[in-house]
Protein backbone atom coordinates (compact mmCIF):
# COMPACT_ATOMS: atom_id res chain seq x y z
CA UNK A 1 -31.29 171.30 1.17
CA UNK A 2 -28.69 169.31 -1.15
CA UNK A 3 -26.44 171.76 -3.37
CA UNK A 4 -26.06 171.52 -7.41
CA UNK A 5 -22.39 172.16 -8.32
CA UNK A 6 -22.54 174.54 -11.27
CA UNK A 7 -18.85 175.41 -12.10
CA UNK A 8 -15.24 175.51 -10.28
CA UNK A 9 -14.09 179.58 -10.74
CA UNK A 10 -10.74 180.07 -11.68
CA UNK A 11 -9.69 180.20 -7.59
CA UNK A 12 -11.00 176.30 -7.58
CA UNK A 13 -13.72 177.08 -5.75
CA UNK A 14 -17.03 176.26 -7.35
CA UNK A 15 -20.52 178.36 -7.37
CA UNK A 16 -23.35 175.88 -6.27
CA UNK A 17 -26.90 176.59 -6.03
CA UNK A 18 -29.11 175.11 -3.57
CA UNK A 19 -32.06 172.82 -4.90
CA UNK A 20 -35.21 172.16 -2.65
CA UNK A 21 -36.19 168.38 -2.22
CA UNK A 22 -38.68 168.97 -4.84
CA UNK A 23 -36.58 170.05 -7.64
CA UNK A 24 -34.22 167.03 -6.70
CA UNK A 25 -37.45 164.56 -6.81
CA UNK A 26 -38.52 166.21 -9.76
CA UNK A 27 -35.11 165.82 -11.62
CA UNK A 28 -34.88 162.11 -10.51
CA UNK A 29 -38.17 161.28 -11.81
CA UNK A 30 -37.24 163.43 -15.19
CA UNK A 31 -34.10 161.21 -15.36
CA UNK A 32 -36.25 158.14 -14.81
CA UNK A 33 -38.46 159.06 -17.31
CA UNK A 34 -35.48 159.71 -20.10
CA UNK A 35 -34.19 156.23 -19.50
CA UNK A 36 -37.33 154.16 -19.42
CA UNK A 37 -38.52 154.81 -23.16
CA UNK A 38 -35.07 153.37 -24.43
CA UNK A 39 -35.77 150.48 -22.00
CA UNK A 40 -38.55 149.99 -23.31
CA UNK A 41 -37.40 149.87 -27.02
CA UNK A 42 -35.01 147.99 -26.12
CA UNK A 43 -37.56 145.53 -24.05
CA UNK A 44 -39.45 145.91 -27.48
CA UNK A 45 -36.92 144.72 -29.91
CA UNK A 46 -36.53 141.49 -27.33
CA UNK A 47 -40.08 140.61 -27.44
CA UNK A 48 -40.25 140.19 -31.14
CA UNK A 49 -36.52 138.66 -31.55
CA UNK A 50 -38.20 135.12 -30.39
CA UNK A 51 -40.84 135.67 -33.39
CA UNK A 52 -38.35 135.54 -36.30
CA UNK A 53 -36.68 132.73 -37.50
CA UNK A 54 -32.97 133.50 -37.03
CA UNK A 55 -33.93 133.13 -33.22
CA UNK A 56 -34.87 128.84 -33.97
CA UNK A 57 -31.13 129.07 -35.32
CA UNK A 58 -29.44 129.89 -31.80
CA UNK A 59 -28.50 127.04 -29.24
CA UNK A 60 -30.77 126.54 -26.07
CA UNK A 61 -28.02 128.00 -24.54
CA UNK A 62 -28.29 131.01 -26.68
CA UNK A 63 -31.73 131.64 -26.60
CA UNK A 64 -31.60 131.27 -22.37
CA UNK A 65 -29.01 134.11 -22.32
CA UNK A 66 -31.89 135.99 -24.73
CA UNK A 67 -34.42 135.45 -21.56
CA UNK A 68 -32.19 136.27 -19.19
CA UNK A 69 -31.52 139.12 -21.17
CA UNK A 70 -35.16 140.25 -21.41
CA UNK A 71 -36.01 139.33 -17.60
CA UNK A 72 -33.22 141.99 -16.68
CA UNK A 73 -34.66 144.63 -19.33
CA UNK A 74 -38.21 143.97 -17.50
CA UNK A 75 -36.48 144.36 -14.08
CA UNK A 76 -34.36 147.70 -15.00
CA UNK A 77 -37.90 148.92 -15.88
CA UNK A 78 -39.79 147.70 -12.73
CA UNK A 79 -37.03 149.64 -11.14
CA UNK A 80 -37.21 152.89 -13.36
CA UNK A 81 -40.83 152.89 -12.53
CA UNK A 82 -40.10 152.57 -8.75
CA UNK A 83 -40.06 155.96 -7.39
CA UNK A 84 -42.62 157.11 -9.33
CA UNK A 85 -45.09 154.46 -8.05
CA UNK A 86 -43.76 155.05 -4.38
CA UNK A 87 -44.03 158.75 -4.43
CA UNK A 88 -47.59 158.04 -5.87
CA UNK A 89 -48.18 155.52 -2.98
CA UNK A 90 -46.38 156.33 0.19
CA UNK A 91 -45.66 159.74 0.14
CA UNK A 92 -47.82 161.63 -2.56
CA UNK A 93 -48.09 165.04 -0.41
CA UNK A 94 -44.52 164.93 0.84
CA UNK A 95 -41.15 164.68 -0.16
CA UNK A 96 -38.85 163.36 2.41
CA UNK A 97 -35.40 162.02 2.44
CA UNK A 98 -36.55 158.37 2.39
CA UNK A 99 -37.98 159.23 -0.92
CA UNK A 100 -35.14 160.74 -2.64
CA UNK A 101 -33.19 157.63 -1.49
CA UNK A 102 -35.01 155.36 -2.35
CA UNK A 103 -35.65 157.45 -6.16
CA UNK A 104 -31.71 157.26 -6.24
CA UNK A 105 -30.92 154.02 -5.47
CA UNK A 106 -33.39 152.47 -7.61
CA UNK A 107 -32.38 154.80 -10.48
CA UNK A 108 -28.45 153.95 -10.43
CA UNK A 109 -29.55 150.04 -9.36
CA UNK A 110 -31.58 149.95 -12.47
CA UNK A 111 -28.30 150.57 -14.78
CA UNK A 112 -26.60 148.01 -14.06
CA UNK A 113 -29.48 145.17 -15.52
CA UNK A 114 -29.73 147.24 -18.15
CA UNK A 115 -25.86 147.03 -18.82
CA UNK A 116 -26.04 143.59 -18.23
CA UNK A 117 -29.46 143.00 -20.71
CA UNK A 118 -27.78 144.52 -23.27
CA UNK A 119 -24.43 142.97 -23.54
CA UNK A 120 -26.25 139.57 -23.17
CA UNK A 121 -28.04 140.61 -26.37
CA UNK A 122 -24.79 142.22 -28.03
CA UNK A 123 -23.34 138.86 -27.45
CA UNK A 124 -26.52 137.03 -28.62
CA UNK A 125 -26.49 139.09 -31.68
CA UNK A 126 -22.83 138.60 -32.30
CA UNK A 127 -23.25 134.79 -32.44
CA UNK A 128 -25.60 134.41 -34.83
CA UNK A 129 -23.63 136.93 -37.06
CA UNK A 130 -20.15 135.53 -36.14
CA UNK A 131 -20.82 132.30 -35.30
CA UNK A 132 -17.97 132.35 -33.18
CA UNK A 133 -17.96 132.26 -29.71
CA UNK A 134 -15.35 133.97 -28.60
CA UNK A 135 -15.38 136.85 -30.94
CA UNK A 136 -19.22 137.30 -29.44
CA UNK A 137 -18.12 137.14 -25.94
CA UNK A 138 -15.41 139.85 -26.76
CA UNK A 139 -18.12 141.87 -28.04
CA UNK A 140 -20.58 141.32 -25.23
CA UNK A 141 -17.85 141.75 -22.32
CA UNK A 142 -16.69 145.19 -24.29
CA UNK A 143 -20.10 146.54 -24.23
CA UNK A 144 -20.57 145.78 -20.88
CA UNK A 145 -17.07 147.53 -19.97
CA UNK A 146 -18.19 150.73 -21.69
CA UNK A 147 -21.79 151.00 -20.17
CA UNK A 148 -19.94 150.82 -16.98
CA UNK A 149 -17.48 153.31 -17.83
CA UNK A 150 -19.46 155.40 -18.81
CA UNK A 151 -22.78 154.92 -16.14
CA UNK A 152 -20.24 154.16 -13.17
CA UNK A 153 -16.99 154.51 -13.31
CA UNK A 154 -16.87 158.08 -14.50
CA UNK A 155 -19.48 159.13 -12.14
CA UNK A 156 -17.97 157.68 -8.92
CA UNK A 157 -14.71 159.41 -9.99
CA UNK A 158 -16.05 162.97 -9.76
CA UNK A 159 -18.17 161.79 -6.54
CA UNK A 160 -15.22 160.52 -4.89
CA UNK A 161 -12.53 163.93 -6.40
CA UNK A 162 -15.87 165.71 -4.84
CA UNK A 163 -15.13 164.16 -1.46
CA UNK A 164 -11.80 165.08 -1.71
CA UNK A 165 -12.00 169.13 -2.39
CA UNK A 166 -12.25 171.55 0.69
CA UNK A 167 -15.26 172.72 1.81
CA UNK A 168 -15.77 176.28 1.29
């Protein structure tokens, strides 16, 4: 049984509910499936970039950082789409802790392509607006900072300030 921190009382100590392995599948694969449709916009919005003009415009270099870029939007999905597909396959009557693991880890590892997929494109874009190279590698490395903030950083903070509070 894993625990769902609701709220710290005014003593610091915090009310927590207990969630079965099911609801903690079940809100894995609901967080999976709240990602994935942006991933696949996003995967979208790749696709057709190579069939307009403005795309001819960009370097060889440029338009490899636009594959790379899509090959990590298709792998962010392949991994969104992971735990559904191995719950399906391996373990479709059970939930065990392998499965919620494995659901976890590919969930959080599929953030970090995405991060990457779109900052490649942020730069891309940047480029052939700016046509300056640094300005567009400000831009890219920014977004990239703030997707990590934001998908990472903060959430290892309160993991690890977790780790830290007594046990009650």
């Amino acid at each position: 049984m894993l625990t769902l921190r609701q709220s710290s009382n005014e003593s610091g100590s915090s009310n927590a509910t207990k969630l079965s392995k099911k609801d903690i599948l079940q809100n894995t694969l609901e967080e999976a499936r709240t990602v994935l449709p942006g991933v696949q916009a996003i995967f979208g919005f790749q696709l057709i970039a190579v069939f307009n003009k403005p795309f001819y415009d960009l370097s060889y270099s440029d338009q490899v950082i636009h594959l790379a870029a899509l090959c990590l939007s298709v792998l962010s999905g392949c991994l969104l789409m992971a735990p559904a597909a191995y719950h399906r396959i391996a373990e479709k009557d059970a939930v065990s802790e392998d499965l919620l693991n494995y659901s976890g880890r590919t969930l959080c590892a599929a953030m970090l392509p995405l991060a990457l997929s779109i900052s490649m494109d942020i730069y891309v874009i940047a480029k052939l607006v700016t046509q300056e190279t640094l300005v567009s590698v400000l831009l890219g490395l920014f977004t990239l900072l703030i997707a990590n903030y934001f998908w990472f950083f903060i959430p290892l903070r309160a993991q690890r300030r977790k780790a830290k509070q007594p046990q009650v």
